[in-house]
Protein backbone atom coordinates (compact mmCIF):
# COMPACT_ATOMS: atom_id res chain seq x y z
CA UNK A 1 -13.55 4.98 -111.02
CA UNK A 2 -13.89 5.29 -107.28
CA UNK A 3 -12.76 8.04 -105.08
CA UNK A 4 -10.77 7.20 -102.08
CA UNK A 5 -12.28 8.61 -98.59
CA UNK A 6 -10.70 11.44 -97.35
CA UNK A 7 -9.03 10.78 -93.74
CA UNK A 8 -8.78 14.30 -92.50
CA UNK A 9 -11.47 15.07 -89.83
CA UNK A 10 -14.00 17.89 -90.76
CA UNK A 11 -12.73 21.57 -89.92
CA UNK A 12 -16.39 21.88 -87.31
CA UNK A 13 -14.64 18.91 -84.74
CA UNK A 14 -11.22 20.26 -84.72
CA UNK A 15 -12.82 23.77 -84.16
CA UNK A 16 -15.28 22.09 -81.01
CA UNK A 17 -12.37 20.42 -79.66
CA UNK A 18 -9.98 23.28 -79.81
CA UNK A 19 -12.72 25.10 -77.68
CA UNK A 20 -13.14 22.46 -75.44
CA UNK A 21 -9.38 22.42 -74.56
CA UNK A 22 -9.46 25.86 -74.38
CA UNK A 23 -12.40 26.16 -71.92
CA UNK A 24 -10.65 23.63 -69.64
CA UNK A 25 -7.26 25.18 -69.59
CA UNK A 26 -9.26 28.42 -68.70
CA UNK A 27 -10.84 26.20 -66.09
CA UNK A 28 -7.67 25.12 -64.37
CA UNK A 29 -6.35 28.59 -64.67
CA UNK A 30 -9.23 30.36 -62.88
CA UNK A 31 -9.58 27.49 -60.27
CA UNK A 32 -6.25 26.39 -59.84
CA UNK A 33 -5.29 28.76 -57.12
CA UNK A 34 -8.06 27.98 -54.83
CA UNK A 35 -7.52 24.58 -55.29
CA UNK A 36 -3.98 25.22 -54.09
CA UNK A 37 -5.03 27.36 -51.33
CA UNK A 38 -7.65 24.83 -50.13
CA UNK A 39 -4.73 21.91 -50.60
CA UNK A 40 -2.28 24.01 -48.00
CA UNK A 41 -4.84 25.06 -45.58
CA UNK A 42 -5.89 21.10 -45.50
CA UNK A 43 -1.96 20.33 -45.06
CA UNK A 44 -1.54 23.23 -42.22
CA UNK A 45 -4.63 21.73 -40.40
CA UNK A 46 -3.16 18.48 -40.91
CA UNK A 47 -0.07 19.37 -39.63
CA UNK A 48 -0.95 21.38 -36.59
CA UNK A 49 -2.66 18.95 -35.43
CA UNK A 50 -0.90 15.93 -35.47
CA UNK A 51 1.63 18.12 -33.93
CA UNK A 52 -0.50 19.76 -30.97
CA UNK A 53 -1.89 15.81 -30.65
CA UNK A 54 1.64 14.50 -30.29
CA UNK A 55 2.89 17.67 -28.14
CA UNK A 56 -0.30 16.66 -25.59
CA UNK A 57 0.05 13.39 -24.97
CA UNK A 58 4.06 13.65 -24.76
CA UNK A 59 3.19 16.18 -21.93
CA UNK A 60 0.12 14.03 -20.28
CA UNK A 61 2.91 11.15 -20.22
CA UNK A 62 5.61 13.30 -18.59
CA UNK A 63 2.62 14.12 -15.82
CA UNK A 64 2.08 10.46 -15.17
CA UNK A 65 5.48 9.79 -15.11
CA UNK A 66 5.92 12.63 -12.67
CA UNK A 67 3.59 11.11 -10.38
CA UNK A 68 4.93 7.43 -10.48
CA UNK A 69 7.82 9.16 -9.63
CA UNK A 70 6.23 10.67 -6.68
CA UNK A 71 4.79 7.75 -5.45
CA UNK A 72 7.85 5.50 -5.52
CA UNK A 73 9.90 8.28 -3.80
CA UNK A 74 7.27 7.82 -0.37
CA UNK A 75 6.90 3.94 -0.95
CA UNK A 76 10.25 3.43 1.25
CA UNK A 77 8.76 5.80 3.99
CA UNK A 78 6.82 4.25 7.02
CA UNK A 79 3.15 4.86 6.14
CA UNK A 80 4.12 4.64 1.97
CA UNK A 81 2.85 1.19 2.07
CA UNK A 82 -0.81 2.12 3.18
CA UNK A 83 -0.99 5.39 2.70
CA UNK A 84 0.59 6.29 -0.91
CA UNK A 85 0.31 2.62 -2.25
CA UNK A 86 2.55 2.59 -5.25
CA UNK A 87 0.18 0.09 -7.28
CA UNK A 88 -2.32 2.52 -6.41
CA UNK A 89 -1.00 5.32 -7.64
CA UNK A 90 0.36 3.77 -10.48
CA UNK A 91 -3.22 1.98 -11.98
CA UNK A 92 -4.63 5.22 -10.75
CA UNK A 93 -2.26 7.43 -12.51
CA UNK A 94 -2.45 5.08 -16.00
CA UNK A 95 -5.90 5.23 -15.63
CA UNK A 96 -6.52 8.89 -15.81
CA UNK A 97 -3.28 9.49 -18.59
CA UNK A 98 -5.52 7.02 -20.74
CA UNK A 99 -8.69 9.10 -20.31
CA UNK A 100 -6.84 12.60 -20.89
CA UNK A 101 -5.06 10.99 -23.99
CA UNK A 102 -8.25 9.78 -25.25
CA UNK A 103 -9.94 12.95 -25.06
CA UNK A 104 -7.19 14.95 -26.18
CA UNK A 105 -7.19 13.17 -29.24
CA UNK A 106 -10.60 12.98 -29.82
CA UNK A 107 -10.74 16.71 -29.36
CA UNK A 108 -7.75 17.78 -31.26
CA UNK A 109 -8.77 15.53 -34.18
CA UNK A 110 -12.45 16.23 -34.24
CA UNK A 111 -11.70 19.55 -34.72
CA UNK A 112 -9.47 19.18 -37.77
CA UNK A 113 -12.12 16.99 -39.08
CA UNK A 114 -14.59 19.88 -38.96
CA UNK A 115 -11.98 22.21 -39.82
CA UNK A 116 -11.03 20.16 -42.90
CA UNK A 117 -14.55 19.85 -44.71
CA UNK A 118 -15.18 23.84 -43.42
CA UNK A 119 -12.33 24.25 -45.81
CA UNK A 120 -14.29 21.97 -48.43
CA UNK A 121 -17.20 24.07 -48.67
CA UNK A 122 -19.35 20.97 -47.51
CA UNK A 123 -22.17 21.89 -45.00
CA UNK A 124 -21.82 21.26 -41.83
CA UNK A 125 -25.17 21.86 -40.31
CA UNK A 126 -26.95 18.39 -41.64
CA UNK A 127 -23.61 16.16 -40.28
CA UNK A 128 -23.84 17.82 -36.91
CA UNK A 129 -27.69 16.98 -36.62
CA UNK A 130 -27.23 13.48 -37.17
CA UNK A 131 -24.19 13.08 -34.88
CA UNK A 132 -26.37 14.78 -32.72
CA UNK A 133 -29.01 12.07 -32.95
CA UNK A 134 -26.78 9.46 -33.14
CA UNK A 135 -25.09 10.58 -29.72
CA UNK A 136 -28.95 10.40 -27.98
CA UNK A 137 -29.77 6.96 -29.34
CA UNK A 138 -26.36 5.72 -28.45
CA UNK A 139 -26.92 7.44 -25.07
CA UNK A 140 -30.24 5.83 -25.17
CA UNK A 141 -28.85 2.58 -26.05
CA UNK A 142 -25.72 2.02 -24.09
CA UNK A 143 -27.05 4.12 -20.56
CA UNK A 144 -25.42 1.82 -18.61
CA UNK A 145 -22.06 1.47 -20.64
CA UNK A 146 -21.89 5.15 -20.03
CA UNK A 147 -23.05 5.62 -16.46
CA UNK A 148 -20.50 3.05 -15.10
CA UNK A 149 -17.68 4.68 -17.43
CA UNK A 150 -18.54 8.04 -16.61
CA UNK A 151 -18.72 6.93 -12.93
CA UNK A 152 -15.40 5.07 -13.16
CA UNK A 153 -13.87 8.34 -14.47
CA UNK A 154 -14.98 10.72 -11.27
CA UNK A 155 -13.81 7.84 -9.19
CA UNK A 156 -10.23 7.80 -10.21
CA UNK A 157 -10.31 11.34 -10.23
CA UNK A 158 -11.79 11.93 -6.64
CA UNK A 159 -9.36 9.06 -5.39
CA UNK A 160 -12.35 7.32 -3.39
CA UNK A 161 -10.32 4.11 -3.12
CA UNK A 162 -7.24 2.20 -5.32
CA UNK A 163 -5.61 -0.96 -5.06
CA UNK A 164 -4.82 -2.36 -1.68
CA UNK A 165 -7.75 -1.22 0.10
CA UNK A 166 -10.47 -2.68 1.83
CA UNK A 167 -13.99 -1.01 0.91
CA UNK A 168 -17.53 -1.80 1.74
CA UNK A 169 -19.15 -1.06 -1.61
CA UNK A 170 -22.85 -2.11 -0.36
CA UNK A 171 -23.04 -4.96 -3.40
CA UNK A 172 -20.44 -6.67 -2.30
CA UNK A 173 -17.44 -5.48 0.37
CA UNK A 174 -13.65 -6.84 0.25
CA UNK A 175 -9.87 -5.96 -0.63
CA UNK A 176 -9.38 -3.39 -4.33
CA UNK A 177 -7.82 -5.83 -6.37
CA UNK A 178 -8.04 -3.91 -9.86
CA UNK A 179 -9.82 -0.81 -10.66
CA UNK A 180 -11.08 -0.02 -14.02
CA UNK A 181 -12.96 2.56 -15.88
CA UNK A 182 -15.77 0.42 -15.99
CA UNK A 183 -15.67 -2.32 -13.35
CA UNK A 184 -14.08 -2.82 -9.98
CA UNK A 185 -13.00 -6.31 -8.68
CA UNK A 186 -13.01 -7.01 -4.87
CA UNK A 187 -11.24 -10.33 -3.57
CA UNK A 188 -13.95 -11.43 -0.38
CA UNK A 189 -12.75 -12.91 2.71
CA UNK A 190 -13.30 -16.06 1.29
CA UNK A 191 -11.39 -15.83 -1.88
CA UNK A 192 -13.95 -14.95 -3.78
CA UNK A 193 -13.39 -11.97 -6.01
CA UNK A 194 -16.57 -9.79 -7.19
CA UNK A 195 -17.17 -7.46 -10.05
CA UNK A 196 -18.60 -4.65 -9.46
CA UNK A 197 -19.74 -1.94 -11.96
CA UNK A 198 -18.91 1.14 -10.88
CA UNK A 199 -22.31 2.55 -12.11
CA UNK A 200 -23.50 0.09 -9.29
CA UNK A 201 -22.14 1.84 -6.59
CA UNK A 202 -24.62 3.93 -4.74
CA UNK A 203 -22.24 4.22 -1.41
CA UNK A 204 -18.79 3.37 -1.02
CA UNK A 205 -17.34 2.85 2.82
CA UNK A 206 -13.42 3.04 2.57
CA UNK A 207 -12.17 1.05 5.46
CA UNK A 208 -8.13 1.90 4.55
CA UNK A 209 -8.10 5.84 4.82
CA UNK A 210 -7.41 7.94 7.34
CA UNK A 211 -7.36 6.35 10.39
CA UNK A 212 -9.24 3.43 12.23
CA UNK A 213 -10.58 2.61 15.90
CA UNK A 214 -9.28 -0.27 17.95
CA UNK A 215 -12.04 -0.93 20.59
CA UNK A 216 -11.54 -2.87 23.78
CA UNK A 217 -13.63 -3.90 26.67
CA UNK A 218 -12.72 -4.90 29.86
CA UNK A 219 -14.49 -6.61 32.53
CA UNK A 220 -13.59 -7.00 36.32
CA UNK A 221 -15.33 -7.59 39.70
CA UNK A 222 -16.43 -4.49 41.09
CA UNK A 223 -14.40 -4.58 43.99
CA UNK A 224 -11.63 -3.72 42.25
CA UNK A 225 -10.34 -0.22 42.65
CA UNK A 226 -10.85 1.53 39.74
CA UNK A 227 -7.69 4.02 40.18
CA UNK A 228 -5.54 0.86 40.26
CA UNK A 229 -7.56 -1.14 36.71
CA UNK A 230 -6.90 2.14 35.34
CA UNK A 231 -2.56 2.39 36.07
CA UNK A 232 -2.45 -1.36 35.28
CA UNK A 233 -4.21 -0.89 31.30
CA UNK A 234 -1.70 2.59 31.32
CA UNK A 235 1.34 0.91 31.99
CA UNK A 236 0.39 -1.90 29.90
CA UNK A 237 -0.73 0.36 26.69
CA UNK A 238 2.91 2.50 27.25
CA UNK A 239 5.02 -0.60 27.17
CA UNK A 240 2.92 -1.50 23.72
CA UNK A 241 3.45 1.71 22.25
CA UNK A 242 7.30 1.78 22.87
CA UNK A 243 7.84 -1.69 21.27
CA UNK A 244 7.90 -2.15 17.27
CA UNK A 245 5.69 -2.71 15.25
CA UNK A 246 3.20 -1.34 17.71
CA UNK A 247 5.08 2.27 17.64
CA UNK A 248 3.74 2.73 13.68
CA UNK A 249 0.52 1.05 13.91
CA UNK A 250 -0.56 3.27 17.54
CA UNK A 251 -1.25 7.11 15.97
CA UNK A 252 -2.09 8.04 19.04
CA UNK A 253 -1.74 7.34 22.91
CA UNK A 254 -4.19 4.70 24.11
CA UNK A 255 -7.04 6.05 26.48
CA UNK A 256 -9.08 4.86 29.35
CA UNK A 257 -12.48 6.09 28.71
CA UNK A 258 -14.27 4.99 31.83
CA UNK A 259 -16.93 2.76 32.85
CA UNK A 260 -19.47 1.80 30.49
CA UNK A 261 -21.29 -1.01 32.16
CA UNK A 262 -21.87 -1.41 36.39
CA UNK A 263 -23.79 -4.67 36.98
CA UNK A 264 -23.97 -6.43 40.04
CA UNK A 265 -20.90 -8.82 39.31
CA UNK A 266 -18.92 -6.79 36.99
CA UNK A 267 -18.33 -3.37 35.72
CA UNK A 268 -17.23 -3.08 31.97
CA UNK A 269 -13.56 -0.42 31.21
CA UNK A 270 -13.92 0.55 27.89
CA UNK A 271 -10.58 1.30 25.93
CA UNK A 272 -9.93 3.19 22.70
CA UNK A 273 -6.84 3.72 20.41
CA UNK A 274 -6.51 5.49 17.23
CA UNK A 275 -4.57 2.96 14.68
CA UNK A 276 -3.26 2.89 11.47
CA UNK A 277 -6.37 1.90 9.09
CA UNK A 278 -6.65 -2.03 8.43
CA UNK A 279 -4.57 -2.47 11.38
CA UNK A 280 -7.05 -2.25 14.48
CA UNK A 281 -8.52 -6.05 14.62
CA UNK A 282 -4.16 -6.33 15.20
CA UNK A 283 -3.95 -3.33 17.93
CA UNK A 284 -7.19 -4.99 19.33
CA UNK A 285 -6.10 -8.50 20.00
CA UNK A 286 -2.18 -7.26 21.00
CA UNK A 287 -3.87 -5.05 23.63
CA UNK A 288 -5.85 -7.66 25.16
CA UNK A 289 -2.66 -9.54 25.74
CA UNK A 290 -0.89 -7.09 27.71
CA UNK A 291 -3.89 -6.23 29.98
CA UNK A 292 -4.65 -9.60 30.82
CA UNK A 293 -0.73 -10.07 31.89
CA UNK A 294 -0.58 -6.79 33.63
CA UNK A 295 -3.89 -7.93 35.45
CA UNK A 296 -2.59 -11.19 36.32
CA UNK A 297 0.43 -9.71 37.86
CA UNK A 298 -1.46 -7.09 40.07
CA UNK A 299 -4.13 -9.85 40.87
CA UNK A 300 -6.69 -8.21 39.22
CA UNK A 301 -9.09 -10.83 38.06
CA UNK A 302 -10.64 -10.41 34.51
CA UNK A 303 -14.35 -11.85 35.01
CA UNK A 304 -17.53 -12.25 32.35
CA UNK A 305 -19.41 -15.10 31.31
CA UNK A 306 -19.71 -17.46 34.11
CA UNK A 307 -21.07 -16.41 37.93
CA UNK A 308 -18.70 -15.04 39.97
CA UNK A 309 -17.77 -16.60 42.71
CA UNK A 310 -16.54 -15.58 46.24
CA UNK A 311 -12.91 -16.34 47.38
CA UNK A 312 -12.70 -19.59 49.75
CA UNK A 313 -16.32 -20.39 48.73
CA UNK A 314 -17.02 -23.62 47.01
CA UNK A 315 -18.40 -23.77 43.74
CA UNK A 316 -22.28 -24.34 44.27
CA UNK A 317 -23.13 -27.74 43.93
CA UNK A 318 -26.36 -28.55 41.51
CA UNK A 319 -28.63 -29.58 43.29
CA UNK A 320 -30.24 -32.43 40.51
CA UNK A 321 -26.23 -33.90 40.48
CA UNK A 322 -27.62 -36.89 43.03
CA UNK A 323 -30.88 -36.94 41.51
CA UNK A 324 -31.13 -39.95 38.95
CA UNK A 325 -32.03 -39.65 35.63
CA UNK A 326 -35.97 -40.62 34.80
CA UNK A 327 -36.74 -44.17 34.07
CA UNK A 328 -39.49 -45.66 32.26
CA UNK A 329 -40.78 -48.13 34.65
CA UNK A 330 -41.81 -45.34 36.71
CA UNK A 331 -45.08 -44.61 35.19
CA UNK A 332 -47.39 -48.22 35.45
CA UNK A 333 -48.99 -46.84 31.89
CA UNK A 334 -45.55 -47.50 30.41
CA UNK A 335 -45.14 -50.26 27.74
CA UNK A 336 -42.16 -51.06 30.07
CA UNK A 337 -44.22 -51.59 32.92
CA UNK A 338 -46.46 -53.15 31.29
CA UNK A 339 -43.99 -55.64 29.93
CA UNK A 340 -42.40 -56.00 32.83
CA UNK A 341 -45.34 -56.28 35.66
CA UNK A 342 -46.28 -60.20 36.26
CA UNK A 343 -49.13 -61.88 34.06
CA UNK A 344 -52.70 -62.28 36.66
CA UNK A 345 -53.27 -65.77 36.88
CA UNK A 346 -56.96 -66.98 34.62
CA UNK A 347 -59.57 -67.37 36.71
CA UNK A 348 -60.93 -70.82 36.76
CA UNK A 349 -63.52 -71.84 34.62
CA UNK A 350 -64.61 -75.55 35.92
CA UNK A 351 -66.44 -73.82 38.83
């Protein structure tokens, strides 16, 4: 007769596991509070700061609005267009919001990154040494990625040039078509447009600020009276300055410096104007106009280039005008002359 098995475990495993249970559930008793205090201060990092990220760049947008603002507000003005370009300022203003965003929220999130596994009890020390060494061989590595970026940056924030003017950037020179963090692209007077890294740029010459110089040299025959060359380019530079467009381009009132050249046949008036920047090749060329039609109504004759000439004089004759030109057969060594001179009879030979 066999006796069945008996299905109830043995008293020592129901005693282990009883133990086991109860170990845990002191466990989770004992810990359970710092695990809830560790889970809330997580959340409260969390939370302050996806809010302090959101309340920055909400405020860094209102700025760049602000200044949009600003710029389309002089845009309608008379020196708007060159002096407060709205494109400008707009690229320029986007530009730096993007960078100020960027870092905000690397900053702001960084931090609760850190503050998050300080809260974790996880060391710190052997993370920050290799970000540290990561950040020198990626400094190492990408120099050049972060010399033009970094260059690009105190660029837009110094405002050394924007869209719409014309630079000479040493590399290449031309009109601002773009501007970026990284590169710059010119349009050449050819068409061509150049990109230029902004790391590049040793010296940049900013031909659209401020103000420029419009240059002009006169010559007459020095027998003119000087008092009189002097009303005539007066007269002629106050007319331009009352008429439009010249009113906004002239800053200031056109002057007569004085003689910088005496030669024997003419004696050189220098002019000078101060002129809206970008516009003084314009001033230039407008200027000449007038003097040479004020000149030609007082009979003051504009001379350079050719000799001058006496009035009632004829123009000197050249003296090789009668002469003919060279020929060939003059020389007897010539093949021409040799072709051309008779054949010597043969002597005879009979005698």
């Amino acid at each position: 007769m066999s006796l069945a098995a008996d299905p109830s475990p043995p008293p020592l495993a129901l005693d282990k596991a009883a133990e086991k249970a109860t170990s845990a559930a002191s466990w989770v008793e004992e810990n359970w509070s710092t695990w809830l205090s560790v889970g809330l201060r997580i959340l409260l990092i969390l939370a302050i700061a996806i809010l302090l990220r959101i309340a920055v760049r909400r405020a860094l947008t209102k700025l760049i609005e602000r200044m949009n603002r600003s710029a389309q507000a002089v845009e309608g003005t008379a020196l708007g267009g060159l002096l407060v370009n709205a494109e400008r300022r707009r690229q320029r203003s986007e530009a730096i919001g993007s960078v100020l965003r960027s870092v905000a929220s690397f900053v702001i999130l960084g931090t609760a990154g850190l503050m998050i596994l300080g809260a974790l009890n996880i060391n710190l020390a052997p993370l920050l040494a290799s970000a540290g060494v990561a950040g020198v061989a990626l400094g190492f590595g990408a120099r050049n990625l972060v010399t033009d970026f970094l260059s690009g940056v105190f660029m837009i924030l110094e405002d050394q040039y924007g869209v719409g003017d014309t630079v000479d950037a040493g590399v290449a020179s031309g009109e601002v078509i773009e501007v970026g963090l990284r590169v710059t692209k010119l349009r050449g007077d050819n068409g061509e447009i150049w990109y230029v890294r902004n790391g590049e740029v040793k010296r940049i010459g900013n031909l659209s600020q401020g103000w420029a110089t419009a240059s002009v040299d006169v010559s007459v025959r020095p027998s003119e009276d000087l008092d009189r060359v002097r009303k005539v380019i007066e007269e002629a530079a106050g007319t331009m300055a009352k008429d439009e467009p010249w009113n906004e381009r002239l800053w200031g009132p056109v002057e007569v410096l004085g003689l910088s050249e005496v030669l024997l046949d003419q004696m050189t008036v220098s002019v000078s104007a101060k002129t809206m920047p970008g516009k003084a090749l314009g001033v230039e060329r407008e200027l000449r106009w007038r003097i040479k039609r004020g000149f030609d109504e007082a009979g003051i004759r504009i001379v350079g280039g050719l000799p001058l000439q006496t009035d009632g004089e004829p123009p000197a004759k050249d003296p090789t005008a009668g002469m003919a030109a060279p020929s060939a057969y003059a020389s007897s060594t010539s093949p021409q002359s040799v072709a051309a001179s008779p054949i010597a009879p043969q002597p005879n030979l009979s005698k």
